[in-house]
Protein backbone atom coordinates (compact mmCIF):
# COMPACT_ATOMS: atom_id res chain seq x y z
CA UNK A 1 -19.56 -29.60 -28.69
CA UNK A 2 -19.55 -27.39 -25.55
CA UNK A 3 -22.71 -24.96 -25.49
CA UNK A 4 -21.83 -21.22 -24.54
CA UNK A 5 -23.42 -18.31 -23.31
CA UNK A 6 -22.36 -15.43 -25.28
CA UNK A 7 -22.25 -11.85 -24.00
CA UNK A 8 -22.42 -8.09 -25.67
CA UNK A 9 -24.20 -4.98 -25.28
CA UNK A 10 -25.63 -2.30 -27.08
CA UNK A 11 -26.18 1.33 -27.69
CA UNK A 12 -30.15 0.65 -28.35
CA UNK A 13 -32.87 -1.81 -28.83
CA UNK A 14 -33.24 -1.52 -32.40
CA UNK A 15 -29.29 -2.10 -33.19
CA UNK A 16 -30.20 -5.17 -30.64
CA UNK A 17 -33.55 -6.72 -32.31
CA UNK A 18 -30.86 -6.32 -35.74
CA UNK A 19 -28.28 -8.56 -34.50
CA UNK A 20 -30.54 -10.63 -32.64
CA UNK A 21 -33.02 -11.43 -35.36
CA UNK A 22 -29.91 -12.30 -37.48
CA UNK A 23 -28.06 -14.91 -35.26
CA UNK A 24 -31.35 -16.76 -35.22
CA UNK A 25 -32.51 -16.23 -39.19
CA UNK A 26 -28.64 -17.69 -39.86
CA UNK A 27 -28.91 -20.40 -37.34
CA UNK A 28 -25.64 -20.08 -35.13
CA UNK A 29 -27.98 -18.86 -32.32
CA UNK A 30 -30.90 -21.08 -30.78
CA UNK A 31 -32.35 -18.29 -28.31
CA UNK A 32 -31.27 -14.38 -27.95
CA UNK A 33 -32.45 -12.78 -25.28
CA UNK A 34 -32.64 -9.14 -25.50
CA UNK A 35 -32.90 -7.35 -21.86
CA UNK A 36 -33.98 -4.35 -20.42
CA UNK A 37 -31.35 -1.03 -20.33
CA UNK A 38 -28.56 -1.11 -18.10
CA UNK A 39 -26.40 1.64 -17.13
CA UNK A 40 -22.59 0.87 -17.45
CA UNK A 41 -19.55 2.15 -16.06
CA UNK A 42 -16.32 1.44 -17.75
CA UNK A 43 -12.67 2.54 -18.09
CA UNK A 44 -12.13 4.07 -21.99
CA UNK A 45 -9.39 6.00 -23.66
CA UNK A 46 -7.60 7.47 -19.98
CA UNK A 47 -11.03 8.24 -18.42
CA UNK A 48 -14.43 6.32 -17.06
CA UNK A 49 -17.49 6.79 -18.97
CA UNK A 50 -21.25 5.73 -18.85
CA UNK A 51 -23.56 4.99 -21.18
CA UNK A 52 -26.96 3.08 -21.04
CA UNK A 53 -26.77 -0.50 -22.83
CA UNK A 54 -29.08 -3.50 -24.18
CA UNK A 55 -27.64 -6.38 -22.83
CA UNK A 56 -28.04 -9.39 -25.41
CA UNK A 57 -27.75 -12.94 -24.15
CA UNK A 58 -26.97 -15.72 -27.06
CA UNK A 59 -27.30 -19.18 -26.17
CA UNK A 60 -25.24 -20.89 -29.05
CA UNK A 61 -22.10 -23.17 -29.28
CA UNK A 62 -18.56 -23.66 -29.45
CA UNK A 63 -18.84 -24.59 -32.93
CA UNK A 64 -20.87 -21.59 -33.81
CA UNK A 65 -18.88 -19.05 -32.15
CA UNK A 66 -16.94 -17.82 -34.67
CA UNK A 67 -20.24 -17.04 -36.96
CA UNK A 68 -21.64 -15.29 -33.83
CA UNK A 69 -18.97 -13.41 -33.66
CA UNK A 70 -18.51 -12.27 -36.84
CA UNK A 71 -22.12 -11.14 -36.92
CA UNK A 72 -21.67 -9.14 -33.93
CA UNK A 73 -18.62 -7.39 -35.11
CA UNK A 74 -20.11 -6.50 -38.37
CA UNK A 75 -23.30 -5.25 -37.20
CA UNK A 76 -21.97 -3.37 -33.62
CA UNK A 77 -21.42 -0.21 -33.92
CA UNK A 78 -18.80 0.06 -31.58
CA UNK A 79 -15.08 0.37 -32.07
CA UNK A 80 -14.61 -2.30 -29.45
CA UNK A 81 -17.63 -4.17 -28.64
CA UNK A 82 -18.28 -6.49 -25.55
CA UNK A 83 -18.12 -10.16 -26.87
CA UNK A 84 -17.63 -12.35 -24.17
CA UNK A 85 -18.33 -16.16 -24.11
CA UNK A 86 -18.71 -18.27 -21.00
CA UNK A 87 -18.91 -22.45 -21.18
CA UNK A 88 -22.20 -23.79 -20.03
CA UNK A 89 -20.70 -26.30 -17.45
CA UNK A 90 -24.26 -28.16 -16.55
CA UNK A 91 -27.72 -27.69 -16.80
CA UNK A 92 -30.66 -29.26 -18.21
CA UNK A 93 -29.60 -32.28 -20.61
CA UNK A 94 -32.49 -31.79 -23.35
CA UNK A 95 -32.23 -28.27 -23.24
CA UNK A 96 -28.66 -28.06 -23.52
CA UNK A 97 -29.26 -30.83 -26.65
CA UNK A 98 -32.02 -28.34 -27.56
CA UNK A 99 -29.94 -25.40 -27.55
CA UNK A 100 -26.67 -27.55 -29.73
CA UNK A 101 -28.90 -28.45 -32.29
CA UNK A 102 -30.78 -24.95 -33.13
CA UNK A 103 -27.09 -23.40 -33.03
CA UNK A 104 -25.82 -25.25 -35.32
CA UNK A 105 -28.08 -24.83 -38.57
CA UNK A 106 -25.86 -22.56 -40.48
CA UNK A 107 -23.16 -23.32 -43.39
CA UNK A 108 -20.66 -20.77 -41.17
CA UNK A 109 -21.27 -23.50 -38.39
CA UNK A 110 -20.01 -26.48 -39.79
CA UNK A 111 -23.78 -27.81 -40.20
CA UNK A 112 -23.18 -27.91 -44.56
């Protein structure tokens, strides 16, 4: 089971305590981390735009991913939100076991 850091961000910090507080209350998320605005710059529909964000950081798994996704895509509000998941490669063994077993506490994530 490979742990991931999952990637998205938001329009403002109440849609981001909503999805946050639910990848944790349905257990496919052991830790979000909700940070501070950022101002983003990105290519849409023929012309660049900006917008201020709330990054969210979810430390979950492979196995969860597809409940952490679904989450995010119902609850975003965007028509194509940022979900991007990158493989934790190393790091600290019990927190890594930490972070495998509080991901993995929901039916959607195999944990029946």
């Amino acid at each position: 089971m490979q742990p991931l850091l999952v990637l998205t961000t938001l329009p403002d910090s109440a849609t981001a305590e909503a999805i946050a507080s639910r990848l944790i209350d349905d257990g496919c998320a052991a830790c979000v981390q909700i940070g501070a605005a950022v101002r983003s710059l990105y290519h849409w529909q023929g012309k660049t735009e900006t917008a201020n964000e709330i990054p969210l950081s979810i430390k979950t798994t492979s196995q969860a991913y597809a409940a952490v996704e679904r989450i995010v895509r119902s609850m975003h509000p965007y028509e194509l939100p940022e979900i991007v998941a990158v493989p934790i490669t190393a790091g600290l063994a019990t927190y890594l076991n930490w972070m495998i077993a509080s991901s993995n506490r929901s039916k959607d994530s195999g944990d029946a």
